[in-house]
Protein backbone atom coordinates (compact mmCIF):
# COMPACT_ATOMS: atom_id res chain seq x y z
CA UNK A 1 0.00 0.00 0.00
CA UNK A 2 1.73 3.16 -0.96
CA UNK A 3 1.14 4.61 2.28
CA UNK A 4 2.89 2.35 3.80
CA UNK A 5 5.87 3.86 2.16
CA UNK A 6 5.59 7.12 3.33
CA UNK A 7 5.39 5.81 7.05
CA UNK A 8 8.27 3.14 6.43
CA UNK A 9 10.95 4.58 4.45
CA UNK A 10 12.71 1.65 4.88
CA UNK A 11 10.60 -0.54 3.26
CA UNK A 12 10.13 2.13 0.37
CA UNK A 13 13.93 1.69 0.10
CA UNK A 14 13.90 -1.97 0.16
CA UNK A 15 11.61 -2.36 -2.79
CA UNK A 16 13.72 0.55 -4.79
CA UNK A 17 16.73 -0.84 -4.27
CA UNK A 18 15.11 -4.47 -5.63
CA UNK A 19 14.27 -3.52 -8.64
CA UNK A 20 17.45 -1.48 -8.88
CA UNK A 21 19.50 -4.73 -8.69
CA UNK A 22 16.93 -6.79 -10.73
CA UNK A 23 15.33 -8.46 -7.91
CA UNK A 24 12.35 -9.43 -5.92
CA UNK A 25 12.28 -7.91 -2.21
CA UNK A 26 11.93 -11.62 -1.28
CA UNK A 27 15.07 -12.41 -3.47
CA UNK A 28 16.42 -9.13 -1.72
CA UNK A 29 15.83 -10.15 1.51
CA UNK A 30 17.28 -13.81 1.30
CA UNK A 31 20.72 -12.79 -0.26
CA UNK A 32 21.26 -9.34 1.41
CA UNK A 33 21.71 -9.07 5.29
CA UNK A 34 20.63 -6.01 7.31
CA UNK A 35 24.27 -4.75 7.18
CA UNK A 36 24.96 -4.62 3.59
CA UNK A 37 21.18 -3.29 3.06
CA UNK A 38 22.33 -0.64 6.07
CA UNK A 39 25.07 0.61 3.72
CA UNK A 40 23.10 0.75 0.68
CA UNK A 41 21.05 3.11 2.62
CA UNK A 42 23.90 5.20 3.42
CA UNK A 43 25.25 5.30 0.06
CA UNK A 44 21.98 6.12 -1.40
CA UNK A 45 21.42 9.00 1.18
CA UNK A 46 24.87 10.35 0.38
CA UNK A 47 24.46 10.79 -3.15
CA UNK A 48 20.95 12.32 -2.82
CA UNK A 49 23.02 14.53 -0.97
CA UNK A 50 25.75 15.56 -3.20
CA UNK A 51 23.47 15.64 -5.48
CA UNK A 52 21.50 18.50 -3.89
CA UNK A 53 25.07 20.13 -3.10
CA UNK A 54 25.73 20.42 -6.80
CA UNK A 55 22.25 22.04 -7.73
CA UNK A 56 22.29 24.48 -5.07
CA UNK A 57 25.89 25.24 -6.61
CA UNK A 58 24.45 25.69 -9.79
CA UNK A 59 21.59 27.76 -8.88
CA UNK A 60 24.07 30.10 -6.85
CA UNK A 61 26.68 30.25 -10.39
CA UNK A 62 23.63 31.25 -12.28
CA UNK A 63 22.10 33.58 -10.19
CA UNK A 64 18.99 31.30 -9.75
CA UNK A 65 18.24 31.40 -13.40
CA UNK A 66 17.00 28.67 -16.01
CA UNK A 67 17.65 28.80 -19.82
């Protein structure tokens, strides 16, 4: 139930980062251990992150302006 998602994140997460890697979250949850899924996470977060970095760079070099 989509939802769900918004008041688990973690499961939201789980089920992106299945189909990122071609997978079922069953599949998901039999080969990956809480750990590895942990970093995953992390490495997700930090890249949304950067990312956001880098546009608000951008934004500032341009003056705020689209073209």
């Amino acid at each position: 139930m989509p939802s769900d998602f918004a008041r688990h994140p973690d499961e939201r997460f789980r089920f992106i980062l299945a189909r990122e890697l071609g997978m079922t979250v069953g599949e998901l949850n039999v080969r990956m251990d809480e750990r590895e899924f942990a970093q995953w996470q992390a490495l997700y977060r930090l890249e949304a992150e950067e990312a956001e970095r880098s546009e608000q760079r951008r934004r500032r070099a341009g003056g705020g302006r689209r073209g």
